[in-house]
C-alpha atoms as a PDB file:
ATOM      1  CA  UNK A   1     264.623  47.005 306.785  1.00  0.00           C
ATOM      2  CA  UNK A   2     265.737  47.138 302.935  1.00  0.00           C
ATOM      3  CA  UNK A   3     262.411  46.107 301.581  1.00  0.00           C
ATOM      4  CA  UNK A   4     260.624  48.111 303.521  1.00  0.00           C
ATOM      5  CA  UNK A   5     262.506  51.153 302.380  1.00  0.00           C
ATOM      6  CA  UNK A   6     261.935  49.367 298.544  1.00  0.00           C
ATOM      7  CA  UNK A   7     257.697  48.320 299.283  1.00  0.00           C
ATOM      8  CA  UNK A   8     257.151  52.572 300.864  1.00  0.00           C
ATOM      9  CA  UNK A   9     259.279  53.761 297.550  1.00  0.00           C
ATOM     10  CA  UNK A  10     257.003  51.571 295.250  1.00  0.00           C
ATOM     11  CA  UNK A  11     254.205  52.953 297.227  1.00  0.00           C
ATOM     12  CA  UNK A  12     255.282  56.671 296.677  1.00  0.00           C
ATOM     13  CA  UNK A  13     256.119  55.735 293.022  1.00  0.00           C
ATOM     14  CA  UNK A  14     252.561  54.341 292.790  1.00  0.00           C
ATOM     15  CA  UNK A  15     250.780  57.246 294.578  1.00  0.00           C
ATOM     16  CA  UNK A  16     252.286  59.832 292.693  1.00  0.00           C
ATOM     17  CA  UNK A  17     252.876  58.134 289.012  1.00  0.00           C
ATOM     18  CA  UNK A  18     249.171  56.589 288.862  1.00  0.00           C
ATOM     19  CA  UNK A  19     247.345  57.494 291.301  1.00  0.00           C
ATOM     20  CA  UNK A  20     243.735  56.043 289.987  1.00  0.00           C
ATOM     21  CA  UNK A  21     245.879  52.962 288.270  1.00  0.00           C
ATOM     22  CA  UNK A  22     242.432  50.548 287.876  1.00  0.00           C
ATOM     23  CA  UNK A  23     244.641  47.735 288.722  1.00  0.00           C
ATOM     24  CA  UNK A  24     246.897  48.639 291.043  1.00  0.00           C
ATOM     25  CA  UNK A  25     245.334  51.821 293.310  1.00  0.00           C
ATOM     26  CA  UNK A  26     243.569  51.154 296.434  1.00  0.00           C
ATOM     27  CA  UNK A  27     241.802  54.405 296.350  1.00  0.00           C
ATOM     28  CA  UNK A  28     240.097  53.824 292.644  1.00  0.00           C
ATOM     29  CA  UNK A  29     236.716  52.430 293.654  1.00  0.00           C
ATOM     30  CA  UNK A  30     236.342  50.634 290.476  1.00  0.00           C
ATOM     31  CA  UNK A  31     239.464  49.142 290.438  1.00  0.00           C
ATOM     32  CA  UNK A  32     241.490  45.788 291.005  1.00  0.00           C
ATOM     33  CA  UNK A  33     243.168  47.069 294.344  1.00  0.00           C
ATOM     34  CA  UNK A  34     246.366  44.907 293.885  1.00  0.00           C
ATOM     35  CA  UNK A  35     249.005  45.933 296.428  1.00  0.00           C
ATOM     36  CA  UNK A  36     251.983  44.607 295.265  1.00  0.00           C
ATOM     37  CA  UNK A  37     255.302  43.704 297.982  1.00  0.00           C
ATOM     38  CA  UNK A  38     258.988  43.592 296.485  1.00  0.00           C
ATOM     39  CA  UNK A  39     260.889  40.720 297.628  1.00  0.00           C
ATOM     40  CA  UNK A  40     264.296  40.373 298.366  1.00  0.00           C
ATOM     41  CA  UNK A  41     265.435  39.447 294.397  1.00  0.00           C
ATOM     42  CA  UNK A  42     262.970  42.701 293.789  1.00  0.00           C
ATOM     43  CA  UNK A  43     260.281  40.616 292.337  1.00  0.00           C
ATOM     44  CA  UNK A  44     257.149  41.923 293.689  1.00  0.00           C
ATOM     45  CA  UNK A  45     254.013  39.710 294.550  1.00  0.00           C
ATOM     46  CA  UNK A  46     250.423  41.001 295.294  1.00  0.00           C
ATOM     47  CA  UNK A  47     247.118  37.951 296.467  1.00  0.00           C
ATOM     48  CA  UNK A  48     244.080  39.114 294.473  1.00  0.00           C
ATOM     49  CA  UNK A  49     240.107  37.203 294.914  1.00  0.00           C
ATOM     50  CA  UNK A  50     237.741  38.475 292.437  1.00  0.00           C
ATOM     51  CA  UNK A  51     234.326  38.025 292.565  1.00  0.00           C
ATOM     52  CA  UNK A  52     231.924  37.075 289.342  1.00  0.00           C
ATOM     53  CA  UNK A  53     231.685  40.589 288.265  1.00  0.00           C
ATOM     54  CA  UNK A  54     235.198  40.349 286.573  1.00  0.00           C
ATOM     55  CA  UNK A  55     234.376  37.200 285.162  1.00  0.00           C
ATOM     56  CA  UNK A  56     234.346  36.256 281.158  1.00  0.00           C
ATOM     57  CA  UNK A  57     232.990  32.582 280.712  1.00  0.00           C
ATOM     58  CA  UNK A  58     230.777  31.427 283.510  1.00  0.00           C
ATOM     59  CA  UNK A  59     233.067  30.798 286.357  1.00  0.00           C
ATOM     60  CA  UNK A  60     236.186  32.174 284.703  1.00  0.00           C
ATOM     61  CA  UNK A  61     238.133  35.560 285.440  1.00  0.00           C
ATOM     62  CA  UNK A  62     238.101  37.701 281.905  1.00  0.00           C
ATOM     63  CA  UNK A  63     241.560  37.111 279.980  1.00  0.00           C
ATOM     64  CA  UNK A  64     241.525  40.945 279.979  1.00  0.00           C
ATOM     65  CA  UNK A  65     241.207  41.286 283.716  1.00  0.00           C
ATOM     66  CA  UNK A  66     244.069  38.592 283.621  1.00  0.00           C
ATOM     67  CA  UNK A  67     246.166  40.422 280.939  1.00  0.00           C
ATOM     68  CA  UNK A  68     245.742  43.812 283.470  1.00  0.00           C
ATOM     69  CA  UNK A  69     246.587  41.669 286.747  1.00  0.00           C
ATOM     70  CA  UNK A  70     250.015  40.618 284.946  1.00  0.00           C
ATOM     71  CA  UNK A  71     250.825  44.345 283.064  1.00  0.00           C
ATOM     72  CA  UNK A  72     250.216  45.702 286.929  1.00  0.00           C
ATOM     73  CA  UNK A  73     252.535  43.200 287.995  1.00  0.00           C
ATOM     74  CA  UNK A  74     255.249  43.660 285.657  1.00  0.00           C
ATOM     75  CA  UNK A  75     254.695  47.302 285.642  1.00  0.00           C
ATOM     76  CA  UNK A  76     255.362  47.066 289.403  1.00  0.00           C
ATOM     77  CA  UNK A  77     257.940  45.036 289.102  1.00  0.00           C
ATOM     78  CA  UNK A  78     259.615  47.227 286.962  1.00  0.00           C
ATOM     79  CA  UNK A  79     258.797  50.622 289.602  1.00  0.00           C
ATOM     80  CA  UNK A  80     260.724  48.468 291.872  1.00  0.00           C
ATOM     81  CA  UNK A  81     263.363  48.466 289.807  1.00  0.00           C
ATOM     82  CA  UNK A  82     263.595  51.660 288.608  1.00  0.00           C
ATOM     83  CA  UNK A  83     262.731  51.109 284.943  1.00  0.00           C
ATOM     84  CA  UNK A  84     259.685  51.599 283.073  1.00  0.00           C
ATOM     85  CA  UNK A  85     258.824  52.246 279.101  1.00  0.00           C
ATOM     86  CA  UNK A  86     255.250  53.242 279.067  1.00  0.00           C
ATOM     87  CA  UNK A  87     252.930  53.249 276.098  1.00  0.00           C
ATOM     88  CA  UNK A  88     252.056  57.189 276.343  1.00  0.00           C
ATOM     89  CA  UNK A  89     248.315  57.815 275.814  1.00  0.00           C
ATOM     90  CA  UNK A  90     246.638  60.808 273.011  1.00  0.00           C
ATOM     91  CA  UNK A  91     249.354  59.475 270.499  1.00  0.00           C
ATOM     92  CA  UNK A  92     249.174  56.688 267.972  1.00  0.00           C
ATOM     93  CA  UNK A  93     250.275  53.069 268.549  1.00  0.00           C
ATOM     94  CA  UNK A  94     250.068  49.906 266.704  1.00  0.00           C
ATOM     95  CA  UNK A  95     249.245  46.370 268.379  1.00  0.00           C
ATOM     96  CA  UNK A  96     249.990  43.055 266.537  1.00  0.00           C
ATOM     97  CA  UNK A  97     249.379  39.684 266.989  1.00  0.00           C
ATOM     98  CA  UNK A  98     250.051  36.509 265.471  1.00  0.00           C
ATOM     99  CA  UNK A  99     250.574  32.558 266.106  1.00  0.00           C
ATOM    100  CA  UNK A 100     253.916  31.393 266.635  1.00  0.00           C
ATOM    101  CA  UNK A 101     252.793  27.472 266.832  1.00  0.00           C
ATOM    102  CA  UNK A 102     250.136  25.581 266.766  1.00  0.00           C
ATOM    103  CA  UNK A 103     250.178  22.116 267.836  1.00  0.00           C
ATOM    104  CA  UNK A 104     246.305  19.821 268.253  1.00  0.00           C
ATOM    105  CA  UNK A 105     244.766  22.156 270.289  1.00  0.00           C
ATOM    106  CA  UNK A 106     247.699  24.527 271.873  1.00  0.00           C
ATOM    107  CA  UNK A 107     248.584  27.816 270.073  1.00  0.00           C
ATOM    108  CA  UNK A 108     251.291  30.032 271.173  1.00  0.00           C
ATOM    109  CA  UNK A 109     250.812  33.766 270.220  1.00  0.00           C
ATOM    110  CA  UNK A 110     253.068  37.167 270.268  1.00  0.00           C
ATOM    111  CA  UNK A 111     251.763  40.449 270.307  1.00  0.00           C
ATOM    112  CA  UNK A 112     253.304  44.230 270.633  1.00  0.00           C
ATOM    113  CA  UNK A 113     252.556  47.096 271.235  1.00  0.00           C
ATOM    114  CA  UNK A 114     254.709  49.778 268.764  1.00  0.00           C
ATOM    115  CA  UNK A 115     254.933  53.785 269.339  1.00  0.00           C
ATOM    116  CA  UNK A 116     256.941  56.084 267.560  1.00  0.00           C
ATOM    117  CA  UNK A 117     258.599  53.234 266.139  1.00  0.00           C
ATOM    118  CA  UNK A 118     259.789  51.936 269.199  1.00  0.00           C
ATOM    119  CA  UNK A 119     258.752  48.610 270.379  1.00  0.00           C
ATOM    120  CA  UNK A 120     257.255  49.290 274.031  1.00  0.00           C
ATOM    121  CA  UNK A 121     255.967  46.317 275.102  1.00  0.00           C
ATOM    122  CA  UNK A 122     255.811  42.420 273.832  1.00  0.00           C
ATOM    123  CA  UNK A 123     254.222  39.386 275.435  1.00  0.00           C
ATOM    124  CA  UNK A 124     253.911  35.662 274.984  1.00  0.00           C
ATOM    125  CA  UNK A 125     250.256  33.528 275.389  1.00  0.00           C
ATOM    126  CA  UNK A 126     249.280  29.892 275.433  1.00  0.00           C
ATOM    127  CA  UNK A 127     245.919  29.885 274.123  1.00  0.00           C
ATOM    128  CA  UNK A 128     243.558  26.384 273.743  1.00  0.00           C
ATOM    129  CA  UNK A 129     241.381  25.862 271.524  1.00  0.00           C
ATOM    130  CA  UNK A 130     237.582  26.161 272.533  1.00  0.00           C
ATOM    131  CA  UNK A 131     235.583  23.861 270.112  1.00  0.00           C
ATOM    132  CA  UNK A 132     232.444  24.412 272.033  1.00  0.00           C
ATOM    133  CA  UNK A 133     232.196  28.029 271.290  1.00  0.00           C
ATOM    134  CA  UNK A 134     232.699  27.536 268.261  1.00  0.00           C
ATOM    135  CA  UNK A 135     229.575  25.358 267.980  1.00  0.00           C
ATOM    136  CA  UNK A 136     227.592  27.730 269.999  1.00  0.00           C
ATOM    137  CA  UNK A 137     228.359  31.101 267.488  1.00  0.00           C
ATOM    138  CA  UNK A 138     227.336  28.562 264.491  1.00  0.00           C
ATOM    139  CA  UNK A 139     224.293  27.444 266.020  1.00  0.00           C
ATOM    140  CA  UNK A 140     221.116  28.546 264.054  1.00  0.00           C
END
């Protein structure tokens, strides 16, 4: 009975916050349509299928479509929990990126996201090297 008080709350929070959310509305037609669930330790969970429209590489969901899936998540996540720090839009902010380690073919990167010199949001990757593409772009 909790959770369902918590999941209609993050629903209300998610109607009436961002309404046309591309990830995370089900009314945005061009959108992701996640509909996220809080469990009991308030992590929330949402199933997603996407067809080859979202895709990057042949075959492969676009890391941007990915990087959106997780922000919706997190974002949610954080609804649930009654936080949020959002990176406001028509004002200036500054996103960085750089490799932390690098090991054969494994890189780990940072990047943030800084506004009003406040940092508003940081994330960790695992990126692998793609020697292939590589060949392709120097192909004459």
């Amino acid at each position: 009975m909790i959770m369902t008080k918590i999941n209609k709350k993050l629903n209300k929070i998610r109607d009436q916050v961002h309404p046309q959310c591309i990830a995370c509305s089900l009314t945005n037609t061009n959108g992701l349509h996640l509909k996220f669930d809080v469990a009991d330790d308030k992590s929330v969970k949402a199933d997603f299928k996407y067809n080859k429209v979202f895709e990057g590489y042949p075959g492969i969901l676009h890391g941007g479509i990915i990087s959106s899936i997780l922000d919706s998540a997190m974002c949610n996540c954080m609804f649930a929990c009654g936080n949020r720090h959002p990176v406001a839009t028509c004002r200036k902010a500054t996103v960085s990126a750089r490799i932390t380690q690098s090991s054969h073919s494994l890189y780990l990167l940072e990047a943030e996201i800084v506004q009003n010199g406040e940092v508003k949001v940081t994330t960790k990757g695992k990126f692998y090297d793609q020697p292939d593409l590589v060949d392709i772009v120097n192909e004459p």
